[in-house]
Protein backbone atom coordinates (compact mmCIF):
# COMPACT_ATOMS: atom_id res chain seq x y z
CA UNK A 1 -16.09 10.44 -15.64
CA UNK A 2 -17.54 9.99 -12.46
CA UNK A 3 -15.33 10.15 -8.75
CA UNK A 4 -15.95 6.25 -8.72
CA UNK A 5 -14.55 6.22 -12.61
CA UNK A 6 -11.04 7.42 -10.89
CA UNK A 7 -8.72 5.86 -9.05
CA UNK A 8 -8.66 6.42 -5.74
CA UNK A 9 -5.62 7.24 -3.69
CA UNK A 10 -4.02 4.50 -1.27
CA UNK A 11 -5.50 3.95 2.06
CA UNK A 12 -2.64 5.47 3.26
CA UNK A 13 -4.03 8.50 2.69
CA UNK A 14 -7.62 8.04 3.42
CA UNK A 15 -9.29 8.77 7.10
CA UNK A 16 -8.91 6.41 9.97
CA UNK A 17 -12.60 5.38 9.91
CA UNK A 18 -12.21 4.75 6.31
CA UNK A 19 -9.31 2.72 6.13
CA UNK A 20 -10.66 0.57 8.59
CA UNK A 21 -13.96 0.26 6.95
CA UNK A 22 -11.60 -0.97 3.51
CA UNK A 23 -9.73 -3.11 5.88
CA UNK A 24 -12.97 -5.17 7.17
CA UNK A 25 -14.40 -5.37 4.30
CA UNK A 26 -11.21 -7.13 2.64
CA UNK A 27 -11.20 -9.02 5.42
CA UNK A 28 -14.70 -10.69 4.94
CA UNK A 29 -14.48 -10.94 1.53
CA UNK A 30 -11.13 -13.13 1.94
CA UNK A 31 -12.55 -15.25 4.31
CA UNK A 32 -15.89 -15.82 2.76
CA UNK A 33 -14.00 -16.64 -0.99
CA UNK A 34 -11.72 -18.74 0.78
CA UNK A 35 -13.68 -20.87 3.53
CA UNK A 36 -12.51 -19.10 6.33
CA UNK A 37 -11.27 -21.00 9.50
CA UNK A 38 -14.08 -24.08 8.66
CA UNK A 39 -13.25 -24.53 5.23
CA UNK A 40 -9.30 -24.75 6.25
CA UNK A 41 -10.39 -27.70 8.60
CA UNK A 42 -12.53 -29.10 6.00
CA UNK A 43 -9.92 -29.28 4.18
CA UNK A 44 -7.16 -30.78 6.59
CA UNK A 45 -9.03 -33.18 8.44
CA UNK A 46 -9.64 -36.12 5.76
CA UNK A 47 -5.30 -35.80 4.48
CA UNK A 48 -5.18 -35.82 8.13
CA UNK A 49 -6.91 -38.84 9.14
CA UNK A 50 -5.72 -40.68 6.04
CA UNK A 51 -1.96 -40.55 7.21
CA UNK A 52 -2.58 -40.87 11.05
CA UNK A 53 -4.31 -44.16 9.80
CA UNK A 54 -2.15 -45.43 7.40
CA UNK A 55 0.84 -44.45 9.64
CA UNK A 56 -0.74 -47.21 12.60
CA UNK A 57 -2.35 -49.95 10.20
CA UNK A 58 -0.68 -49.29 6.95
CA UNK A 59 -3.65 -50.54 5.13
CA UNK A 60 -4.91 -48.31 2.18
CA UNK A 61 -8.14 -49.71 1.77
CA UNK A 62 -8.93 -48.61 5.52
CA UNK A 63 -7.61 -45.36 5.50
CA UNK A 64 -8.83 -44.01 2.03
CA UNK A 65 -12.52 -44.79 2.76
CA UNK A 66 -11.89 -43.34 6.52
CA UNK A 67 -10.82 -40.16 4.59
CA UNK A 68 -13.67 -40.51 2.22
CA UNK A 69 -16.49 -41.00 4.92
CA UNK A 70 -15.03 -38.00 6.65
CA UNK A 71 -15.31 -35.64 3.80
CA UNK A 72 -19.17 -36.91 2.97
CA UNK A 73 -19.98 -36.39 6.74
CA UNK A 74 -18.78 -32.72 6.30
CA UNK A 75 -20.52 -32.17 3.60
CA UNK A 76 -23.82 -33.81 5.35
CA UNK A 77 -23.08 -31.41 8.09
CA UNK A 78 -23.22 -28.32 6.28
CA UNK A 79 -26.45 -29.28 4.61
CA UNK A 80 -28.23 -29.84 7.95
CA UNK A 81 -26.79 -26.93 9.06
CA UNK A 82 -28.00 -24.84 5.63
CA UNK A 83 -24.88 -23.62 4.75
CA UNK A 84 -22.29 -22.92 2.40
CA UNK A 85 -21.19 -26.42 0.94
CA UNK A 86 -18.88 -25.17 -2.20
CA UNK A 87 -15.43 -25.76 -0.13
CA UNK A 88 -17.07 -29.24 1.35
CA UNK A 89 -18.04 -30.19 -1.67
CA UNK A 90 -14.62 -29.19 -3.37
CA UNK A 91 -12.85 -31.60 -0.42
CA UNK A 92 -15.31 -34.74 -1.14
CA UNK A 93 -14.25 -34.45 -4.79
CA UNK A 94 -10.69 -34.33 -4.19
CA UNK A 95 -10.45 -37.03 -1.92
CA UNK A 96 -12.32 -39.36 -4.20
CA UNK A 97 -9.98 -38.10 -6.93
CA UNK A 98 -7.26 -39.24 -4.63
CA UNK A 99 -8.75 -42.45 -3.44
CA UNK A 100 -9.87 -43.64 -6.78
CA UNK A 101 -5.92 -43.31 -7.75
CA UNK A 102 -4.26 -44.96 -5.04
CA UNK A 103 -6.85 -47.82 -5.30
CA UNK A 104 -6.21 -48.24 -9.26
CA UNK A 105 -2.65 -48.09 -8.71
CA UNK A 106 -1.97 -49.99 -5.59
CA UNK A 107 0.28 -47.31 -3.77
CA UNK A 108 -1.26 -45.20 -1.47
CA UNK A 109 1.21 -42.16 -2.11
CA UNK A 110 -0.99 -41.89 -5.04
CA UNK A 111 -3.85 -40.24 -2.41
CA UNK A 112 -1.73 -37.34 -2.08
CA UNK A 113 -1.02 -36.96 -6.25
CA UNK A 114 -3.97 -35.43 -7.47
CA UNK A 115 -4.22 -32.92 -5.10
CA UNK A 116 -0.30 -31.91 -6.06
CA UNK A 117 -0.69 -32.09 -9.72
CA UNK A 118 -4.20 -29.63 -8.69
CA UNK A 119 -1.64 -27.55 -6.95
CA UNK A 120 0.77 -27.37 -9.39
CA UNK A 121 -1.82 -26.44 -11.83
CA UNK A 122 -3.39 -23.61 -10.04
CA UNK A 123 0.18 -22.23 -9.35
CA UNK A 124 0.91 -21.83 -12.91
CA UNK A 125 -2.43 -20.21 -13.57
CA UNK A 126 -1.72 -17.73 -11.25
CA UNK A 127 1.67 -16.41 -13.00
CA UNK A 128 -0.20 -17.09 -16.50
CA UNK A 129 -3.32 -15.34 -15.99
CA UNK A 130 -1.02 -12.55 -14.37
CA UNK A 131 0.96 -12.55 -17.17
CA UNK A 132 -1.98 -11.91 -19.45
CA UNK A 133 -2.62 -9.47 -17.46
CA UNK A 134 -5.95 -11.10 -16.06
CA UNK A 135 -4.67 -11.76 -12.68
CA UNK A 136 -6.87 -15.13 -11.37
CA UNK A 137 -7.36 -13.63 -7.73
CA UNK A 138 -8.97 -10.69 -9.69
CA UNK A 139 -11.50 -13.05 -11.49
CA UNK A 140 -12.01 -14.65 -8.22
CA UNK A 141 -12.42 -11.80 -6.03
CA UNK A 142 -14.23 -9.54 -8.67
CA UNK A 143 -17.62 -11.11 -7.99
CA UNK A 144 -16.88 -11.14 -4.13
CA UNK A 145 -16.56 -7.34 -4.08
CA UNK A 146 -19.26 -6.89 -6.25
CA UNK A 147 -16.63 -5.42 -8.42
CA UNK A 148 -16.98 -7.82 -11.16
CA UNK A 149 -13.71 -7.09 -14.12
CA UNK A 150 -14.76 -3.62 -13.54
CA UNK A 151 -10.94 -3.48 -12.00
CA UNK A 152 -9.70 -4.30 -15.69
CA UNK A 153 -9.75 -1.00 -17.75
CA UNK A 154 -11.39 1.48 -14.55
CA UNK A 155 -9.38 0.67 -11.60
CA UNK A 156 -5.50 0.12 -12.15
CA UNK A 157 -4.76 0.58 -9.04
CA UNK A 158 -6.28 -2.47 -7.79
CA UNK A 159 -5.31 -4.24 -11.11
CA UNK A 160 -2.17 -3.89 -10.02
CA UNK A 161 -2.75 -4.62 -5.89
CA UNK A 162 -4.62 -8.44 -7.91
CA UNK A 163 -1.27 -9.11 -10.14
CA UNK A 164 0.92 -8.78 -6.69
CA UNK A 165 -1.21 -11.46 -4.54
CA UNK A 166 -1.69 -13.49 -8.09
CA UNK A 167 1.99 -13.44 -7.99
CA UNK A 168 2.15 -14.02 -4.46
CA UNK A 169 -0.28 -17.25 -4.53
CA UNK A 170 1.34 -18.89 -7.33
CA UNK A 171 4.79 -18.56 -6.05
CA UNK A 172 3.31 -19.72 -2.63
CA UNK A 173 1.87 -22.56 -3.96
CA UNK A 174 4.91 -23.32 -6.79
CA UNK A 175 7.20 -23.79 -3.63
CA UNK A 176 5.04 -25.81 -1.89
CA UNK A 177 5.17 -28.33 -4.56
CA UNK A 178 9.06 -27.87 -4.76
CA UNK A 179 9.04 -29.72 -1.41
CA UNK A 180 6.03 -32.17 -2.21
CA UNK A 181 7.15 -33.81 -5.45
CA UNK A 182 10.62 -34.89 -4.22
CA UNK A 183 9.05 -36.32 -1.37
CA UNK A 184 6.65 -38.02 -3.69
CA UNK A 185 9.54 -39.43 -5.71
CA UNK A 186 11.54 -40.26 -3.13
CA UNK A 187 10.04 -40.54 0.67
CA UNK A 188 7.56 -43.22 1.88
CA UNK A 189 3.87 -42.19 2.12
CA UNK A 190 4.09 -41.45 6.11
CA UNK A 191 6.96 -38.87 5.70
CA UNK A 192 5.37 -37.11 2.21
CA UNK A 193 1.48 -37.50 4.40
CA UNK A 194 3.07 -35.54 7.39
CA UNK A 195 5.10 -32.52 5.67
CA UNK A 196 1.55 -32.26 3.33
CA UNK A 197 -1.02 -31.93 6.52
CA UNK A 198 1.51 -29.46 7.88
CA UNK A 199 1.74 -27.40 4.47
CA UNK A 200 -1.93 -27.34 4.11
CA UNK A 201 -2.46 -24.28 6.37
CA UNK A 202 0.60 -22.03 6.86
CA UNK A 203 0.99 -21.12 2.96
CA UNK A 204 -2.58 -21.04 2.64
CA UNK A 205 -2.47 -18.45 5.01
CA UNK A 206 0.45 -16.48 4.24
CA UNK A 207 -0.90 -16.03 0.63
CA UNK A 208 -4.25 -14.82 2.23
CA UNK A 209 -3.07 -12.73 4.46
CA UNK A 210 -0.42 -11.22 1.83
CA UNK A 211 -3.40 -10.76 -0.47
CA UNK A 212 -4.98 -8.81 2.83
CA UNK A 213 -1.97 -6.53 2.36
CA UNK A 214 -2.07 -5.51 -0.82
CA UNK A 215 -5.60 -5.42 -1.21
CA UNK A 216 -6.28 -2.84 1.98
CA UNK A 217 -3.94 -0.43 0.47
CA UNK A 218 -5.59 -0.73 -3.08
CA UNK A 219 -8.23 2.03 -3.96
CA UNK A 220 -11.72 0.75 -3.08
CA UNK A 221 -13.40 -1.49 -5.54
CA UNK A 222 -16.47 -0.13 -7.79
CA UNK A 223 -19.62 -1.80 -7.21
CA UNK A 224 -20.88 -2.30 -10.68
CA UNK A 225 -24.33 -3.46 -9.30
CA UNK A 226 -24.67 -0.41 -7.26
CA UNK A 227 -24.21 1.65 -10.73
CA UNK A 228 -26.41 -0.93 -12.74
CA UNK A 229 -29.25 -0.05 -10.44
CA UNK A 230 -28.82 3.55 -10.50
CA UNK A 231 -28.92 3.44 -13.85
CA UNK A 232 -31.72 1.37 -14.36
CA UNK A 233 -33.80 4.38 -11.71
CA UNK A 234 -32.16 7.07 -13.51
CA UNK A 235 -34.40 5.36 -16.66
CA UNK A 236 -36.97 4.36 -14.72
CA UNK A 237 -37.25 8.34 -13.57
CA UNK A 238 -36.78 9.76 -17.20
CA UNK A 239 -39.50 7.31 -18.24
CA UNK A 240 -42.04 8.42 -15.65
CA UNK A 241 -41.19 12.17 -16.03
CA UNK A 242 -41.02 12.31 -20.14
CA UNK A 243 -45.27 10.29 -19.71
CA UNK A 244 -45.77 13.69 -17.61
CA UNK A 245 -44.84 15.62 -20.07
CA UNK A 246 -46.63 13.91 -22.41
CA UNK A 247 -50.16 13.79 -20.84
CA UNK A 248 -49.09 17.51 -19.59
CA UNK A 249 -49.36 18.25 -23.30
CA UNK A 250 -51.97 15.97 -24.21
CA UNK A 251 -54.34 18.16 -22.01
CA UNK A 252 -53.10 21.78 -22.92
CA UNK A 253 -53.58 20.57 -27.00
């Protein structure tokens, strides 16, 4: 078993310069699997602009295509600009989703109801996949570190640092929609548009930055790739040095 076979002890213990090395590179992987401050606004603005219109004309038609035309021009945006357009592209869906319901049904609090039941659902796979013991942020983040499930059966120690901020996101997220779906049920579409814009961000970011936590004290990821290629020029050096050997012998017979 090799050093990066073994679990590493907590960052607690590790040197200054190293801990802060962990702690940056946690950092940029959260923020580039998650959007980072652009993909938050990407994905308040068009909830945003749907309720600030609906709360002045109170005309559905109006304010779902003003959301949808914000969400394309996002997305148009980022493709001028060359850039990542998963999150964009994410928001355009999801506020079709949401305008193709309100429009079939007639009620625009029906905007807001796929995005919930989406939040709702990702909450429960959180505590399932935990449960499993396949922690979602770990399949999510896995690939980000270059990790891959490498964490699953080598690393328990950050196993266990991707069950706490699973647990922690689909808590997060299960008591967000403890306030959303009475509001649904029983507020007008102003009142349930306003309380959603301002839950968009702040348990976003408590999850992320709880993930941050638990993830900077975990023992440093293994980079699968990194041992993939070593392996692959540990063969490609065996190769080259057993056809020496070879035409060595060749020559002496």
């Amino acid at each position: 078993m090799t050093s990066l076979d073994k679990p590493t002890e907590s960052t607690d213990h590790n040197p200054p310069d190293e801990t802060g090395d962990a702690r940056a590179v946690t950092e940029a992987a959260l923020f580039e699997a998650f959007g980072g401050v652009r993909g938050m606004v990407e994905t308040v603005v068009p909830g945003l602009l749907f309720v600030a219109i609906f709360t002045v004309s109170k005309d559905l038609h109006v304010s779902a295509i003003a959301a949808l035309i914000v969400s394309l021009v996002l997305v148009v945006v980022r493709l001028a600009m060359k850039d990542t357009v998963k999150h964009a592209f994410s928001g355009v869906f999801g506020v079709a989703f949401g305008v193709v319901f309100a429009m079939f049904t007639g009620n625009a609090k029906d905007f807001y109801l796929p995005g919930m039941l989406y939040t709702l659902g990702l909450a429960l796979a959180y505590i399932v996949t935990t449960l499993a013991g396949v922690p979602l942020i770990g399949l999510i983040l896995g690939p980000v570190f270059k990790e891959n499930l490498s964490w699953r059966t080598r690393n328990p120690g950050r196993k266990k640092a991707y069950a706490k901020a699973s647990w922690a996101w689909g808590l997060i997220l299960l008591a967000k929609c403890a306030i959303l779906f009475p509001l649904y049920w029983w507020s007008d579409t102003t009142r349930l548009g306003w309380v959603l814009v301002a839950l968009k961000i702040p348990p976003f970011l408590l999850a992320v930055w709880l993930t941050w936590v638990f993830l900077a004290k975990a023992p440093a990821p293994i980079d699968v790739f990194a041992e993939m290629e070593a392996e692959e020029k540990a063969a490609e050096e065996r190769k080259a040095a057993a056809e020496a050997a070879g035409g060595r012998h060749r020559r002496e017979v």
